[in-house]
Protein backbone atom coordinates (compact mmCIF):
# COMPACT_ATOMS: atom_id res chain seq x y z
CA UNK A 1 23.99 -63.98 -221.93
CA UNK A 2 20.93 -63.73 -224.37
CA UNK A 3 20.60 -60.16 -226.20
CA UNK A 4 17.29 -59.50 -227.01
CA UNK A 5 15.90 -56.66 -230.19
CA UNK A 6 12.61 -55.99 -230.24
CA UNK A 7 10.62 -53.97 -232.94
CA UNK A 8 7.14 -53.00 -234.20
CA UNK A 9 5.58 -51.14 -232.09
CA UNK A 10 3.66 -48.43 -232.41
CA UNK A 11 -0.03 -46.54 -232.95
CA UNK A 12 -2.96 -48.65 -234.45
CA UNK A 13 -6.52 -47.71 -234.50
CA UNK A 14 -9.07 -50.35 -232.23
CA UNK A 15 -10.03 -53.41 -234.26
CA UNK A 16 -6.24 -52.86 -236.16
CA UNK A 17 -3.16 -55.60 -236.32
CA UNK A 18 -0.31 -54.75 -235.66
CA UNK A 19 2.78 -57.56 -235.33
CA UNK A 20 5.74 -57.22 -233.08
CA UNK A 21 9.44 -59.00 -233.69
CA UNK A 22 12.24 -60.30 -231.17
CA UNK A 23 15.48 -61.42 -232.19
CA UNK A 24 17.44 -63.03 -230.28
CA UNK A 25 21.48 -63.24 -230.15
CA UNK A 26 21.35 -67.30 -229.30
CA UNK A 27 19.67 -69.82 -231.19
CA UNK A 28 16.03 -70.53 -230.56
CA UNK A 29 16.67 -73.90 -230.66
CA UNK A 30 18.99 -73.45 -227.22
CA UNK A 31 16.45 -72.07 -225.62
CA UNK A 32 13.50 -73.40 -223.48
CA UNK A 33 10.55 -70.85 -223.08
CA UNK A 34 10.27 -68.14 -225.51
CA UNK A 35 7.18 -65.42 -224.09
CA UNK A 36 5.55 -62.18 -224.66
CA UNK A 37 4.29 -60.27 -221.95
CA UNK A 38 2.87 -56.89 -221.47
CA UNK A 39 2.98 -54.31 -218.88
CA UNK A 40 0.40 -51.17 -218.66
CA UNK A 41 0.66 -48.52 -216.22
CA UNK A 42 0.03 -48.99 -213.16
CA UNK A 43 -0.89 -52.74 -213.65
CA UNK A 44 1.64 -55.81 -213.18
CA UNK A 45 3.34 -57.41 -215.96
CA UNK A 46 0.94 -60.00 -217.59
CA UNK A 47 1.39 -63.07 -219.71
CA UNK A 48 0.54 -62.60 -223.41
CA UNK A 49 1.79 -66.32 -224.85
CA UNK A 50 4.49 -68.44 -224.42
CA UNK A 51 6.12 -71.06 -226.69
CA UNK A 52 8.62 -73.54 -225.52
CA UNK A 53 11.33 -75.22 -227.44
CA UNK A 54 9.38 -77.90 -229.31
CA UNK A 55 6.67 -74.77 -230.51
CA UNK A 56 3.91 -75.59 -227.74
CA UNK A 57 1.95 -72.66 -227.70
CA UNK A 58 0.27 -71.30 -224.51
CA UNK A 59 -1.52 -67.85 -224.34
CA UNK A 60 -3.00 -65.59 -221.41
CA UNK A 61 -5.83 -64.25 -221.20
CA UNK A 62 -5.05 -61.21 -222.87
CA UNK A 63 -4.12 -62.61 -226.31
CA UNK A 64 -6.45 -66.18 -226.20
CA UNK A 65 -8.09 -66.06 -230.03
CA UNK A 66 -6.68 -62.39 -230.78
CA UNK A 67 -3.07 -63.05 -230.87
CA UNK A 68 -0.89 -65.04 -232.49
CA UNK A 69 2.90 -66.67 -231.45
CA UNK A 70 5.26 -68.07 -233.96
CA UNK A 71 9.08 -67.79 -234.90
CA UNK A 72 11.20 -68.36 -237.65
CA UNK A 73 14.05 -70.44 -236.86
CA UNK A 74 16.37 -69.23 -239.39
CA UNK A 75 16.28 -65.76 -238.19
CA UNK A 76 15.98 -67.30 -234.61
CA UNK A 77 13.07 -64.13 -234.10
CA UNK A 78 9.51 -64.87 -232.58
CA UNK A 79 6.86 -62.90 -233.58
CA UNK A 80 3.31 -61.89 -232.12
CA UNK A 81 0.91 -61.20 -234.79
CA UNK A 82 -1.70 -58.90 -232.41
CA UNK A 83 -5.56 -58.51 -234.02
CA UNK A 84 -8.23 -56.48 -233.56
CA UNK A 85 -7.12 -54.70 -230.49
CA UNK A 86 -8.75 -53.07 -228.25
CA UNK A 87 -8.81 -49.96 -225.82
CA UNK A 88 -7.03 -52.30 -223.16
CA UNK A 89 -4.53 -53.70 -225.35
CA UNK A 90 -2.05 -50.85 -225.08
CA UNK A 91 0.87 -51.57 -223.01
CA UNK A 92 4.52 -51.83 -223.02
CA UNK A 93 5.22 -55.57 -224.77
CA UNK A 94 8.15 -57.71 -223.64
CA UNK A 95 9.64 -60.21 -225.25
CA UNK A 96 11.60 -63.34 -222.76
CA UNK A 97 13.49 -65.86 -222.64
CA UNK A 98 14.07 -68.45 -220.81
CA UNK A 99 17.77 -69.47 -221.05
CA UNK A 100 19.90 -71.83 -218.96
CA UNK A 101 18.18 -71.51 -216.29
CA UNK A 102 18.17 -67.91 -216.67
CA UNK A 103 15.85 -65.28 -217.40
CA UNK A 104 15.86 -62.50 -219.95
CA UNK A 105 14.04 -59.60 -221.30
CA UNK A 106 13.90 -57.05 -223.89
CA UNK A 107 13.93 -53.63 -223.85
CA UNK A 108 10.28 -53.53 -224.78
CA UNK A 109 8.30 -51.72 -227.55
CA UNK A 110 5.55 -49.34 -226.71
CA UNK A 111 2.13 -50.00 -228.13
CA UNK A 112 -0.86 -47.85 -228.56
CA UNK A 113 -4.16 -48.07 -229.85
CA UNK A 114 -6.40 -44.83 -230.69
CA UNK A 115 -10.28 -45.14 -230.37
């Protein structure tokens, strides 16, 4: 069982940064995919960026050369560093893991950005 705690959410103005945190209960190190993904309404969930285990990074369409993935083993949290974002960017943003074969999610954190 992975516990997830996300944070950082919130309301940013378009072209603003805003960064988003996920701690998890296990060590990072333990598990294999680590991913953000967001979910708008109405719309299906959608990949934001993955990292697996040995930090490959891999990101969707949605945060390609605006986003940024990285973690801090210590703390055994990922991040996603989100910049200049847009009028479509606002979504509910999960964090997941990919455990033991197993998946899991956070509760997510609501994001909104004001023209």
């Amino acid at each position: 069982q992975v516990q997830l705690e996300e944070s950082g959410g919130g309301l940013v103005q378009t072209g603003g940064s805003l960064g988003l945190s996920c701690a998890a209960s296990v060590s990072i190190f333990s598990i294999t995919v680590m991913g953000w993904y967001r979910q708008a309404p109405g719309k299906q969930r959608e990949l934001v960026a993955t990292m697996t285990r040995d930090g490959t990074t891999n990101y969707g369409d949605s945060g390609e050369g605006r986003f940024s993935f990285s973690r801090d083993n210590a703390k055994n949290t990922v991040y996603l560093q989100m910049n200049s974002l847009k009028p479509e960017d606002p979504a509910v943003y999960y964090c997941n893991v990919y455990y033991r074969w197993t998946a899991y999610w956070g509760q997510g954190t609501q994001v909104t950005v004001s023209s």
